[in-house]
Structure formats: structure tokens, C-alpha cells
N, C-alpha and C. Protein backbone atom coordinates (compact mmCIF):
# COMPACT_ATOMS: atom_id res chain seq x y z
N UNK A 1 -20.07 -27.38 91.22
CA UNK A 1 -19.47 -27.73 89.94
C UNK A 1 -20.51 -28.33 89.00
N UNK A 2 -21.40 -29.60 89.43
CA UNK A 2 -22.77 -29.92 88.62
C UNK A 2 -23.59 -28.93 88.36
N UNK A 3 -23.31 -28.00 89.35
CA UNK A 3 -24.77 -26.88 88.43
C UNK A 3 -23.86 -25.87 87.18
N UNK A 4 -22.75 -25.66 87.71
CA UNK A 4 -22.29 -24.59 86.78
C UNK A 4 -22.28 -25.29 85.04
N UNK A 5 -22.28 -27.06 85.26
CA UNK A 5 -22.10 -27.65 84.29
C UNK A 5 -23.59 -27.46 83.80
N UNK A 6 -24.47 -27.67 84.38
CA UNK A 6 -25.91 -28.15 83.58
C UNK A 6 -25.86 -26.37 83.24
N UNK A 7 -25.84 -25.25 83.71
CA UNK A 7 -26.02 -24.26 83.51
C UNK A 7 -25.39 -24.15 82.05
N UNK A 8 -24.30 -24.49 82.07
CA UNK A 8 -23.60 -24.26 80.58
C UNK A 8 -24.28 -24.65 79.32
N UNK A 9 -24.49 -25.75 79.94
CA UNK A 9 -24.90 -27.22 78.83
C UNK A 9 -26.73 -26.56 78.59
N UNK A 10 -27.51 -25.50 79.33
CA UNK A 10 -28.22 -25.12 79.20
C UNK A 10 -28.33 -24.28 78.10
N UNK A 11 -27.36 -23.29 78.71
CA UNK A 11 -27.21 -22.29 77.52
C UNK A 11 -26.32 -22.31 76.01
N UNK A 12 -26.06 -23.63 76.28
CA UNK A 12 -25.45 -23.85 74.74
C UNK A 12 -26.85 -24.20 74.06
N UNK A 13 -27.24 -24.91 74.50
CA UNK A 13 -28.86 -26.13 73.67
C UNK A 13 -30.00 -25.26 73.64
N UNK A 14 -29.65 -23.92 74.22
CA UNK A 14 -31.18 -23.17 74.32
C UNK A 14 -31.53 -22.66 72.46
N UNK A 15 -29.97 -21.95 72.41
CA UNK A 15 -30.74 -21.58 70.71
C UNK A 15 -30.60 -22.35 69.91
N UNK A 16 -30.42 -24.03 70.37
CA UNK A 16 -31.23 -24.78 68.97
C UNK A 16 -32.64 -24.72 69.44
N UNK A 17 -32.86 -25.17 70.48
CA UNK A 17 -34.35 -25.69 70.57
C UNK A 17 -35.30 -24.31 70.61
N UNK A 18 -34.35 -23.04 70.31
CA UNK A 18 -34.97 -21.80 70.01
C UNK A 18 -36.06 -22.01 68.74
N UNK A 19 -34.41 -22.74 67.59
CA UNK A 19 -34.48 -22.57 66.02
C UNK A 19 -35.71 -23.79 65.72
N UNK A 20 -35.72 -25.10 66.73
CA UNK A 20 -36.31 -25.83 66.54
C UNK A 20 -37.49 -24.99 66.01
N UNK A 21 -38.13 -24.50 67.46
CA UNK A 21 -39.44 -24.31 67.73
C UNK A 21 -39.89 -23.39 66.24
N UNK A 22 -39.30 -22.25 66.28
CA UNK A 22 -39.54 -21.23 64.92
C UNK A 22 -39.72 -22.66 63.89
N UNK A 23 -38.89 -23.11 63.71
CA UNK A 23 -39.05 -23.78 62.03
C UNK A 23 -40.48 -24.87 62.05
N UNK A 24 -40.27 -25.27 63.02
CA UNK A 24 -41.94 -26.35 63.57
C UNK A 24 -42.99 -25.41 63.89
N UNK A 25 -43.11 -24.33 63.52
CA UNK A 25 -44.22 -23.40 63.08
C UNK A 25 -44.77 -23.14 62.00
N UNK A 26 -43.58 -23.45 61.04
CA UNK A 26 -44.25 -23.89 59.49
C UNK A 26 -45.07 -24.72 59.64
N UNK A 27 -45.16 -26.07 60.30
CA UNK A 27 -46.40 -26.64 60.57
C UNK A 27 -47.32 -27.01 60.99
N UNK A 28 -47.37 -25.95 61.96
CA UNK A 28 -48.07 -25.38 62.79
C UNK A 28 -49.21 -24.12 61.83
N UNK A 29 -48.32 -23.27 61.29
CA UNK A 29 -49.16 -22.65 60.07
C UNK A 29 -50.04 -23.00 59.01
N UNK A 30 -48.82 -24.49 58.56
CA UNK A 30 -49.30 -25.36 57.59
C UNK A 30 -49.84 -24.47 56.29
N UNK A 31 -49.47 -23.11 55.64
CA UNK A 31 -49.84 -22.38 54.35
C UNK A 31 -49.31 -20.76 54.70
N UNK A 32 -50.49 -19.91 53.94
CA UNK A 32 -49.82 -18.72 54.07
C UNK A 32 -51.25 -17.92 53.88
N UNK A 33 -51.09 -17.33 55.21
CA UNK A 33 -52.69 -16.21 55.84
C UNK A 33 -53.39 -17.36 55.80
N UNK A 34 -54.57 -17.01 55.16
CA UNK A 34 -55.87 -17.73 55.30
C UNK A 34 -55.74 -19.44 54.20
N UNK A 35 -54.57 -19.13 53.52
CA UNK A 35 -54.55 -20.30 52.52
C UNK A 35 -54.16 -21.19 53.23
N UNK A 36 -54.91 -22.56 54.01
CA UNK A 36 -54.40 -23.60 54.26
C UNK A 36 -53.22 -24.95 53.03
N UNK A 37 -52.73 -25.70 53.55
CA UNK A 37 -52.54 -26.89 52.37
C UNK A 37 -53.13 -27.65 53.04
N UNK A 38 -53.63 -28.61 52.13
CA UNK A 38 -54.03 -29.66 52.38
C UNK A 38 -55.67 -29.57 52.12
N UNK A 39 -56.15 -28.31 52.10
CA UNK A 39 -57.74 -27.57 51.88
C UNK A 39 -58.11 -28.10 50.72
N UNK A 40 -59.62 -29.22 50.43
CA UNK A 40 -60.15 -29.07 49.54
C UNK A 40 -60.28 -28.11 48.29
N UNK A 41 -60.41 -28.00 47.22
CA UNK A 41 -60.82 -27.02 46.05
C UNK A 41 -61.59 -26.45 46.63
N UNK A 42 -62.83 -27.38 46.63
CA UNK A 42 -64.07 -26.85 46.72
C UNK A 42 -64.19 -25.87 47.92
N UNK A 43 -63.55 -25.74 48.89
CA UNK A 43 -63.22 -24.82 49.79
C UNK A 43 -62.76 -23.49 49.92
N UNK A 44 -61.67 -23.67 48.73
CA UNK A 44 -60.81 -22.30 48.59
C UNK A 44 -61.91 -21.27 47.66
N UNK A 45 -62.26 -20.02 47.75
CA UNK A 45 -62.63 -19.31 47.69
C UNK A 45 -61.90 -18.15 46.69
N UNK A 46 -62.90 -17.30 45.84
CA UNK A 46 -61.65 -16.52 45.14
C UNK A 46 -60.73 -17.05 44.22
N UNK A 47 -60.83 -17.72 43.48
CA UNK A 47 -59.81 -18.07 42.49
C UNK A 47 -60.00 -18.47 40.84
N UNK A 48 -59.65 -18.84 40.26
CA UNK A 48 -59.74 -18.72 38.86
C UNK A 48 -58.91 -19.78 37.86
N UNK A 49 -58.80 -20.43 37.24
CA UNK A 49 -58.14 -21.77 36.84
C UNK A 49 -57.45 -21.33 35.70
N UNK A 50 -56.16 -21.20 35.89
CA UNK A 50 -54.97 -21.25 35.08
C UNK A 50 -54.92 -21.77 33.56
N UNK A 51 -54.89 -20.75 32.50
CA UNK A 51 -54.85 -21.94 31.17
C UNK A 51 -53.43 -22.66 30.90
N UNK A 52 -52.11 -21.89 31.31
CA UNK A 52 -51.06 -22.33 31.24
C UNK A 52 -50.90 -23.47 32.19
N UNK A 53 -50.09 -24.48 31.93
CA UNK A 53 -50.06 -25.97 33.33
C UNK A 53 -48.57 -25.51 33.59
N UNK A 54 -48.12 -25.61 34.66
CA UNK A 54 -46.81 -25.95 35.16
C UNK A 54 -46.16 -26.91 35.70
N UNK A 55 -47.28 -28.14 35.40
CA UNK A 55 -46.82 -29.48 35.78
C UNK A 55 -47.27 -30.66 34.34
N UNK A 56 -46.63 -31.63 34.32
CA UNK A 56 -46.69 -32.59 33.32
C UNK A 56 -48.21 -33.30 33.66
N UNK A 57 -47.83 -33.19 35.18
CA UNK A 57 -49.20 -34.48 35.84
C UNK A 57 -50.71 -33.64 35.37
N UNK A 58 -51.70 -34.84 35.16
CA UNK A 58 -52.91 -34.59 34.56
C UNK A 58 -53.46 -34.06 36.24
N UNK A 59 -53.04 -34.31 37.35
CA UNK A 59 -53.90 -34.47 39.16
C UNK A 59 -53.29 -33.29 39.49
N UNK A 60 -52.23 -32.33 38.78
CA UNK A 60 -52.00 -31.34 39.27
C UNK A 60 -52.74 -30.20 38.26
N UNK A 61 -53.72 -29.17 39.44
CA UNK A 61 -54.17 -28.41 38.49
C UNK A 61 -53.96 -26.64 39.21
N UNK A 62 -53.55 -25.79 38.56
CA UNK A 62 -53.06 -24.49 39.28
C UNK A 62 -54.60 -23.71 39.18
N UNK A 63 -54.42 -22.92 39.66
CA UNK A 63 -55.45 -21.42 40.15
C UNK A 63 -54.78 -20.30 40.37
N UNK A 64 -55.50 -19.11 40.22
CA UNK A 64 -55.08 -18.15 40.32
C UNK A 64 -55.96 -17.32 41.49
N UNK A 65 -55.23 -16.93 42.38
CA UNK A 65 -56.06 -16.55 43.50
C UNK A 65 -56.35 -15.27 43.51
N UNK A 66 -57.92 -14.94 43.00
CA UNK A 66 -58.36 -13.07 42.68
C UNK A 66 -58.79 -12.80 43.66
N UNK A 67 -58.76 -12.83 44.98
CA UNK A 67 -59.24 -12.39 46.20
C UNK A 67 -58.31 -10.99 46.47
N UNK A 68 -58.98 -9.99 46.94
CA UNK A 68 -58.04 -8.84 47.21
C UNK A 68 -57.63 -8.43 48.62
N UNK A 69 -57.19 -9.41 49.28
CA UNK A 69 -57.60 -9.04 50.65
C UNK A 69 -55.73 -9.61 50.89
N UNK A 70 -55.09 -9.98 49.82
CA UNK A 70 -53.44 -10.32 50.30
C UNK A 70 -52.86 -9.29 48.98
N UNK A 71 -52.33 -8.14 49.52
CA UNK A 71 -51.99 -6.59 48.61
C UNK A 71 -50.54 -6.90 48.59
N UNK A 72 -49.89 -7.18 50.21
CA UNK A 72 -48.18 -7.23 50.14
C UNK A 72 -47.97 -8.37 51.32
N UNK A 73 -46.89 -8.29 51.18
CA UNK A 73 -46.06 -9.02 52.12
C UNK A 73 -44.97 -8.32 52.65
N UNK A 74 -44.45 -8.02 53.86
CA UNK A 74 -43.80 -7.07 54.28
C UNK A 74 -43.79 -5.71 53.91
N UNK A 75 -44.85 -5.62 53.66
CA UNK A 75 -44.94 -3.96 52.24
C UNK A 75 -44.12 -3.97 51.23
N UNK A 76 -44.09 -5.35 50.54
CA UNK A 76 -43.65 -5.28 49.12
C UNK A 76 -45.06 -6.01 48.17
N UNK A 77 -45.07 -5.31 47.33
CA UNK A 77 -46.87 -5.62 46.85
C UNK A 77 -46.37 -6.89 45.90
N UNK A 78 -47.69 -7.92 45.95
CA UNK A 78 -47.96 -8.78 45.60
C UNK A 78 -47.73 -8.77 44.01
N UNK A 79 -47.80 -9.70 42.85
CA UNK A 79 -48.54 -9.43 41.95
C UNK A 79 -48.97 -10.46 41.42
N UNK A 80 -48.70 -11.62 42.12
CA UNK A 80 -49.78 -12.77 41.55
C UNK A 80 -49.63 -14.12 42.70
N UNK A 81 -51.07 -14.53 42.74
CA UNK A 81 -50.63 -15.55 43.87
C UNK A 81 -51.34 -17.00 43.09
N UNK A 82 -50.68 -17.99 42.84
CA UNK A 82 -50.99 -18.85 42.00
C UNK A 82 -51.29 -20.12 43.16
N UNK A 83 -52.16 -20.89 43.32
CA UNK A 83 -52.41 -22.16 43.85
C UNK A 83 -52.44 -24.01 43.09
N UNK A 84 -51.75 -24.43 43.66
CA UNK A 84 -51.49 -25.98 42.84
C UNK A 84 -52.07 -26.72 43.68
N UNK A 85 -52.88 -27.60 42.83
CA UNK A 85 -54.07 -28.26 43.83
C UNK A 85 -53.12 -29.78 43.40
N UNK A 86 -53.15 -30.52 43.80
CA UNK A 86 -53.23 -32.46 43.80
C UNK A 86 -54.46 -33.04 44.19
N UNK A 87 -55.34 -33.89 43.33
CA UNK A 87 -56.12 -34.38 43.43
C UNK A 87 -56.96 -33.69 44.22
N UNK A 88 -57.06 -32.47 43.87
CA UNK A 88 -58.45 -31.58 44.69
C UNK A 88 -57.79 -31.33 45.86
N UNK A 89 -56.49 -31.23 46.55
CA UNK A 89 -55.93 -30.83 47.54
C UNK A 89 -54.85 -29.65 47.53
N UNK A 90 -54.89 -28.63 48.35
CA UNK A 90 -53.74 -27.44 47.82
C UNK A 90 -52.56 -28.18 48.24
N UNK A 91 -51.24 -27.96 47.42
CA UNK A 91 -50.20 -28.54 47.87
C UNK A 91 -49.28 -27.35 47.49
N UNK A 92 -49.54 -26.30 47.03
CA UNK A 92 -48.29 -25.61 47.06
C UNK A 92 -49.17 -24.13 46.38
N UNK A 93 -48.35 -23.41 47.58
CA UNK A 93 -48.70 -21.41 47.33
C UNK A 93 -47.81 -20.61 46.96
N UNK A 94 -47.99 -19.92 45.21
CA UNK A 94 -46.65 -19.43 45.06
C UNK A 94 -47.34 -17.91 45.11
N UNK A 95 -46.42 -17.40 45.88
CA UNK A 95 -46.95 -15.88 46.00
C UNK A 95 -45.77 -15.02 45.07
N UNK A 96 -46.00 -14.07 43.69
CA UNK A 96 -44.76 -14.00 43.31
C UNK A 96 -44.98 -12.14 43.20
N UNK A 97 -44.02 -11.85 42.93
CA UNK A 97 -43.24 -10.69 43.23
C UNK A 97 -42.67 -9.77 41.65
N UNK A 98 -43.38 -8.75 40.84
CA UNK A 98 -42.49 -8.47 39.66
C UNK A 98 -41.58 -7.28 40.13
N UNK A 99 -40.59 -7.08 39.21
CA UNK A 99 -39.57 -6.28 39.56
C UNK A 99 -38.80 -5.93 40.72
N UNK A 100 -38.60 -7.01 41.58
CA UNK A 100 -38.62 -7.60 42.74
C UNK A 100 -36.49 -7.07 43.18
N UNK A 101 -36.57 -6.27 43.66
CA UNK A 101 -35.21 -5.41 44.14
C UNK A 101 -34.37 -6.25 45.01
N UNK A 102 -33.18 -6.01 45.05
CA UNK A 102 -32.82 -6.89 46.52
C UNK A 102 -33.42 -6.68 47.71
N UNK A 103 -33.41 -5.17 47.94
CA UNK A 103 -33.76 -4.29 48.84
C UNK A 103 -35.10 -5.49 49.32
N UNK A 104 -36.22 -5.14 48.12
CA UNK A 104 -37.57 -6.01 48.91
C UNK A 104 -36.82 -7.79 48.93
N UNK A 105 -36.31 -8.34 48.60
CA UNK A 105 -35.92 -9.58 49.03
C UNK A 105 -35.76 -9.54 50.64
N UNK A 106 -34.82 -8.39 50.62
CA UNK A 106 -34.06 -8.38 52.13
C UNK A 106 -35.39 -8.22 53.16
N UNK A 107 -36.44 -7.51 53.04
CA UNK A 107 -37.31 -7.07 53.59
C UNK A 107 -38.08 -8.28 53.74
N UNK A 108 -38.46 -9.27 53.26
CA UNK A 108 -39.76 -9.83 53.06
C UNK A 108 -38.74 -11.63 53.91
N UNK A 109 -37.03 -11.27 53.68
CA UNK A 109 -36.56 -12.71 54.42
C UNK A 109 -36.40 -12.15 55.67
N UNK A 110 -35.87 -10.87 56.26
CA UNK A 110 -36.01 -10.22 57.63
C UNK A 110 -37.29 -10.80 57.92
N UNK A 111 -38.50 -10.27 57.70
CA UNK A 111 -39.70 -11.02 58.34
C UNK A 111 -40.02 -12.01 58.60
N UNK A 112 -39.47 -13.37 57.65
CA UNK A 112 -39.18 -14.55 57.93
C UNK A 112 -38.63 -14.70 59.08
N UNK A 113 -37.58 -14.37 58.44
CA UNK A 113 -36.01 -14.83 59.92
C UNK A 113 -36.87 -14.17 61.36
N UNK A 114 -37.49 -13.35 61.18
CA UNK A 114 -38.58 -13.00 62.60
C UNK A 114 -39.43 -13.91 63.49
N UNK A 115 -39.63 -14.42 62.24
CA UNK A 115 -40.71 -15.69 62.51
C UNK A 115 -40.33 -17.09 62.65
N UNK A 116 -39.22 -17.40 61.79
CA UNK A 116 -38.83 -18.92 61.15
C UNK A 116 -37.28 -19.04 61.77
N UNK A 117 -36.79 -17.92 62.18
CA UNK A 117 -35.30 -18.09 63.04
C UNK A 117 -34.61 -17.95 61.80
N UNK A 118 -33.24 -17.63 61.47
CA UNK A 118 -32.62 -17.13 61.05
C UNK A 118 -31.35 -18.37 60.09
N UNK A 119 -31.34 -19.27 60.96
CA UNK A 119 -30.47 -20.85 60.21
C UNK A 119 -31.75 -21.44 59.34
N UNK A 120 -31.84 -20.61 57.71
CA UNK A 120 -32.22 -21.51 56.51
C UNK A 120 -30.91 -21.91 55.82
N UNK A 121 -31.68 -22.66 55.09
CA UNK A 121 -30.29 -22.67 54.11
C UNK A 121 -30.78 -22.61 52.94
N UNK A 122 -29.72 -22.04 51.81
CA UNK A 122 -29.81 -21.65 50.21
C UNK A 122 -30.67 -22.43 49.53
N UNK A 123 -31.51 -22.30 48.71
CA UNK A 123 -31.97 -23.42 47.67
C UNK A 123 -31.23 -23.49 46.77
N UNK A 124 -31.35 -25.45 46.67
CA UNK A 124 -30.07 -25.54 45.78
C UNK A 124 -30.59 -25.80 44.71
N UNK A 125 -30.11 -25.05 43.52
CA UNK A 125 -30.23 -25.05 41.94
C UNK A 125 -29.00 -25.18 41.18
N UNK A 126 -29.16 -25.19 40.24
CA UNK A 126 -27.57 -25.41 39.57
C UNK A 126 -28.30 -23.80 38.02
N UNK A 127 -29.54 -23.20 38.90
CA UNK A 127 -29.62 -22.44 37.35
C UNK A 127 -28.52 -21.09 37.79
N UNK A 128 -27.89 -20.58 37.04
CA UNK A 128 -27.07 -19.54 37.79
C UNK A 128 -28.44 -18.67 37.21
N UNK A 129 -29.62 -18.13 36.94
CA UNK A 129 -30.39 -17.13 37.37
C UNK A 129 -30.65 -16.74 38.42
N UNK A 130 -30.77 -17.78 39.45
CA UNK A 130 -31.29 -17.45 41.13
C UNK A 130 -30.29 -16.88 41.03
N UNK A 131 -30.90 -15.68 41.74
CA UNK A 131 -29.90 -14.62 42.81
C UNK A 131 -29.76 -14.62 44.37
N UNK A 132 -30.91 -14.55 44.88
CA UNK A 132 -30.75 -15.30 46.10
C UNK A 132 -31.63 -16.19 46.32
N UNK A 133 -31.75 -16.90 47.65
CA UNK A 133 -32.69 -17.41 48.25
C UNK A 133 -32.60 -18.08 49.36
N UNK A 134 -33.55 -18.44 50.16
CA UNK A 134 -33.34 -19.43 51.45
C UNK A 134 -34.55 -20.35 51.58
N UNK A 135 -34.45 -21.12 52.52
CA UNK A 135 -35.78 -22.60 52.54
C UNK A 135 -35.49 -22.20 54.21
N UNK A 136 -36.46 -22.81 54.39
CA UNK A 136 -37.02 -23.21 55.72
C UNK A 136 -38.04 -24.24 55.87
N UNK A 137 -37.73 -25.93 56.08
CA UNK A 137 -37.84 -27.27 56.39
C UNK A 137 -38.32 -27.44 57.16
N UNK A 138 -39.75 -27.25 57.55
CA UNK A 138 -40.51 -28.01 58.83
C UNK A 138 -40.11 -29.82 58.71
N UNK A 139 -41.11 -30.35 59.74
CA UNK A 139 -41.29 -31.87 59.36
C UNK A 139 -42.33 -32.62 57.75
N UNK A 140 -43.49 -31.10 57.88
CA UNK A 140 -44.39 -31.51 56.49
C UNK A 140 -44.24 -30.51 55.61
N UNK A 141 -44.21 -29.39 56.28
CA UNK A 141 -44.45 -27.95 55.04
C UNK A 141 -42.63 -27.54 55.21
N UNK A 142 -42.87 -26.76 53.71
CA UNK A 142 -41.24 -26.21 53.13
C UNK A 142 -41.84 -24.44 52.92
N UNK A 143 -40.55 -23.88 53.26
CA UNK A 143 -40.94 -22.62 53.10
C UNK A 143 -39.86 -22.39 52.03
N UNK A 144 -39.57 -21.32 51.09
CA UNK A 144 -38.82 -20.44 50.28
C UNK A 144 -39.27 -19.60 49.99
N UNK A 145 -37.97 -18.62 49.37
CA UNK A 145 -37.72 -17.70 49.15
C UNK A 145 -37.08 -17.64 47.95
N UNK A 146 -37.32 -16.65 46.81
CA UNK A 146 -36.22 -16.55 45.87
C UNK A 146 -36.44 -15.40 45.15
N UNK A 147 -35.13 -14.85 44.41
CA UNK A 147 -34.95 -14.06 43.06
C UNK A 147 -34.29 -14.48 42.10
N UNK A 148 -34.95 -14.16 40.88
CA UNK A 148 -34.40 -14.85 39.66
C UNK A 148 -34.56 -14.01 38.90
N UNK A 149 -33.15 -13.99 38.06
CA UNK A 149 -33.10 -13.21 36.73
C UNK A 149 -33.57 -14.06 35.55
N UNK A 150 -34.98 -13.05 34.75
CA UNK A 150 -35.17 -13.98 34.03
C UNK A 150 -34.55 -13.31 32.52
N UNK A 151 -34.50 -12.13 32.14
CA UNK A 151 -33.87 -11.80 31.04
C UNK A 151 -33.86 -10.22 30.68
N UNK A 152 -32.85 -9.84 29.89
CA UNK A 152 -32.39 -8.45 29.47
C UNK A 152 -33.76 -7.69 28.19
N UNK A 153 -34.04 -6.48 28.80
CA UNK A 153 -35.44 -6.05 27.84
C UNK A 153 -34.43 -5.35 26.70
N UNK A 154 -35.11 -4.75 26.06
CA UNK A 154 -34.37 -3.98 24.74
C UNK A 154 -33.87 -2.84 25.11
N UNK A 155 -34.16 -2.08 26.30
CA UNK A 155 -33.54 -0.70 26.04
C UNK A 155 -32.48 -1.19 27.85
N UNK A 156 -32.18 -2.45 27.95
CA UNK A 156 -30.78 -2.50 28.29
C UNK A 156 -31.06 -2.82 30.17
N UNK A 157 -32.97 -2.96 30.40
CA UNK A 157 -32.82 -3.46 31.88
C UNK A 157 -33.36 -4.85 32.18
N UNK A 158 -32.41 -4.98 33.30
CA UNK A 158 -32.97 -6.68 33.24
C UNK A 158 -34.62 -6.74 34.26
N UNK A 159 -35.00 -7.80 33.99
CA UNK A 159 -36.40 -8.39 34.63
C UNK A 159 -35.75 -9.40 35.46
N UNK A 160 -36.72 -8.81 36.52
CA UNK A 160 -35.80 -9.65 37.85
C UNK A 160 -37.43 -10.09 38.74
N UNK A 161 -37.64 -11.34 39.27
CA UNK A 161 -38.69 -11.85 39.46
C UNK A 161 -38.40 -12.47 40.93
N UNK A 162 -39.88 -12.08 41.41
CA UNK A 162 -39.40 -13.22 42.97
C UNK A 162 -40.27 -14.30 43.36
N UNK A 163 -39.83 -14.97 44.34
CA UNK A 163 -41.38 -15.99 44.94
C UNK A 163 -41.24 -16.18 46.12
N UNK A 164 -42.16 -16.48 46.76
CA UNK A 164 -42.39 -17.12 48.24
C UNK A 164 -43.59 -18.30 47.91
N UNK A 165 -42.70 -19.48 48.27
CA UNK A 165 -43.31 -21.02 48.25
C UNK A 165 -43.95 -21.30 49.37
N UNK A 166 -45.13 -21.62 49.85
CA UNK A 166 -45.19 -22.53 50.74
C UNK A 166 -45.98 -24.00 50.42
N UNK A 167 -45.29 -25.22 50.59
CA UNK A 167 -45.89 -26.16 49.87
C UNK A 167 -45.46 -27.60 50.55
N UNK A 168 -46.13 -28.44 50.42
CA UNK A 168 -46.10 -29.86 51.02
C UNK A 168 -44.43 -30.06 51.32
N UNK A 169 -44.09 -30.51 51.80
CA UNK A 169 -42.44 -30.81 51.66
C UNK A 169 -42.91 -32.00 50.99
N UNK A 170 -41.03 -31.63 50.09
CA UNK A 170 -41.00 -33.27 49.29
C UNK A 170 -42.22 -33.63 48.20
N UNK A 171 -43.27 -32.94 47.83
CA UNK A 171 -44.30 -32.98 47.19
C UNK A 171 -44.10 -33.25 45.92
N UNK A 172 -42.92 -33.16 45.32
CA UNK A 172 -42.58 -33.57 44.15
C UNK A 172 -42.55 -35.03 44.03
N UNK A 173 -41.64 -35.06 45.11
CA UNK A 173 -41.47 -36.75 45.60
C UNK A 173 -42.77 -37.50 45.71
N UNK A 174 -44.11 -37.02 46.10
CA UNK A 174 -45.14 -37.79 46.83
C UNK A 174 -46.23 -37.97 45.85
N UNK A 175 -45.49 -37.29 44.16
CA UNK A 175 -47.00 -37.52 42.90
C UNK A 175 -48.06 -38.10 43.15
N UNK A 176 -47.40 -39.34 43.37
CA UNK A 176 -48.35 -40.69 42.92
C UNK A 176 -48.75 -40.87 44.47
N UNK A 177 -48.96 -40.47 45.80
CA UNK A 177 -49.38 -40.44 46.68
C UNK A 177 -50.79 -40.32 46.75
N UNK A 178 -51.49 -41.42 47.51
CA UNK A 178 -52.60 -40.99 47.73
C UNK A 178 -53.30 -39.65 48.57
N UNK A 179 -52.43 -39.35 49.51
CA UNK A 179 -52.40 -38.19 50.41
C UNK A 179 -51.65 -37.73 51.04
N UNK A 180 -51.35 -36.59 51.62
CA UNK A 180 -50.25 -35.73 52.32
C UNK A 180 -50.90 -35.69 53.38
């Protein structure tokens, strides 16, 4: 009767500590391919400095990563991979996606869910543009996913845009931090 119990109690707890393990590989990865976070500037290789800012803070400064050696992601092609440094540190990789289909959404979170287990949950926005998306929450690094409608062209089709985040968790939260 004690074993049939621990046997049970086994196989209930196995696919969390399945989901655990996948999602504690985000920080284990800690970035995306060869892009570490947390990597010096002066380290990263290939890139090019942004004239547009996407942050208020003077310590956040973006790049544009011209290296040709990241084409797609699940065989949906790239078309811009932007890097946000903090105080000379990468803290966040936006890899983004134009004309970005559901179809390749579905493709590029399948590969995730391959890797990262399959229980993300939605990112929450209140913009009704997101169309879809999911996160995946290590203990330090955050993963996402998204599509967003950004607007209707003149002859009647919409522009539909994607991203894949990988970036400090909470990094918004940690500005004024001396380090991650």
C-alpha cells in the first residue's frame, strides 16, 4: 500500500519538476545563441549604435546587431536584432520579426514549448494590439514572445510585427541598480 502511494505521489510531481527544469534553463542559457546578458559592450562584437532611444534613462543605450550569422529562428527570418546595454552591460535581446503571420508565431513558440515546457503564461498588457503572446520566468532571465498589430497601410493591409525578448527579469524594476 506505501509503495503504490509513493508511486502515485511520484507520478503526479514528475511533470512539475519536468516544467521546473525546462524553465531554469533560461538561466542556464542566460541570452540568445551566442548573445550572453550580462556581457560587457566592449565584448559584444558586430553591432552598431542606435540613433533612435527606447528608453528615457541616459545608462540605457541600444545597438543594433549587424553580424550575419543569426538569419532565422525556427525558419522564420530575422529582420532586426536590437541590443540594450545598462551601464555597459547587455540586459535585454530583442530579436524582431516583420510581417510576422500567425502561422510563424506558432512555429517559433512550438520551438520554445520544446525547450522551455509548454506552462507560459500570456503577457499581460492592457494594449488590445498584442495578438498573441507568452513569457517564460526563470529565477533571473524572462523569455517572450509576441505579435502586435501596429497599423492599417493605404491599399487596405494591416502591418503586423513580432518579437522574441530575452532580458534580465524585472529589469525595469532594477534601473537604478548597480548590477544584475
Amino acid at each position: 500500500m506505501k509503495i503504490s502511494a509513493f508511486i502515485i505521489a511520484i507520478f503526479l510531481l514528475l511533470p512539475f519538476s519536468i516544467v521546473a527544469q525546462s524553465v531554469s534553463d533560461l538561466d542556464i542559457k542566460n541570452g540568445f545563441r551566442h548573445l550572453k546578458l550580462g556581457t560587457s559592450l566592449s565584448l559584444v562584437k558586430n553591432k552598431r549604435k542606435v540613433v533612435v532611444t527606447f528608453y528615457s534613462n541616459p545608462n540605457i543605450i541600444t545597438y543594433s546587431y549587424t553580424g550575419s550569422d543569426i538569419e532565422y529562428v525556427a525558419n522564420v527570418k530575422v529582420a532586426y536584432i536590437h541590443l540594450d546595454f545598462f551601464k555597459d552591460k547587455l540586459v535585454k535581446i530583442r530579436v524582431g520579426f516583420n510581417n510576422f503571420t500567425e502561422q510563424e508565431y506558432n512555429k517559433i513558440l512550438e520551438a520554445l514549448e520544446s525547450v522551455y515546457g509548454n506552462i507560459w503564461s500570456p503577457t499581460t498588457n492592457n494594449n488590445s494590439k498584442l495578438l498573441n503572446s507568452a513569457c517564460w520566468k526563470g529565477k533571473k532571465t524572462e523569455l517572450s514572445l509576441g505579435r502586435r498589430y501596429f497599423f492599417t497601410q493605404d491599399d487596405g493591409t494591416d502591418v503586423i510585427a513580432g518579437a522574441l525578448f530575452v532580458e534580465v527579469r524585472d529589469f525595469d524594476k532594477q534601473l537604478d541598480a548597480d548590477d544584475f
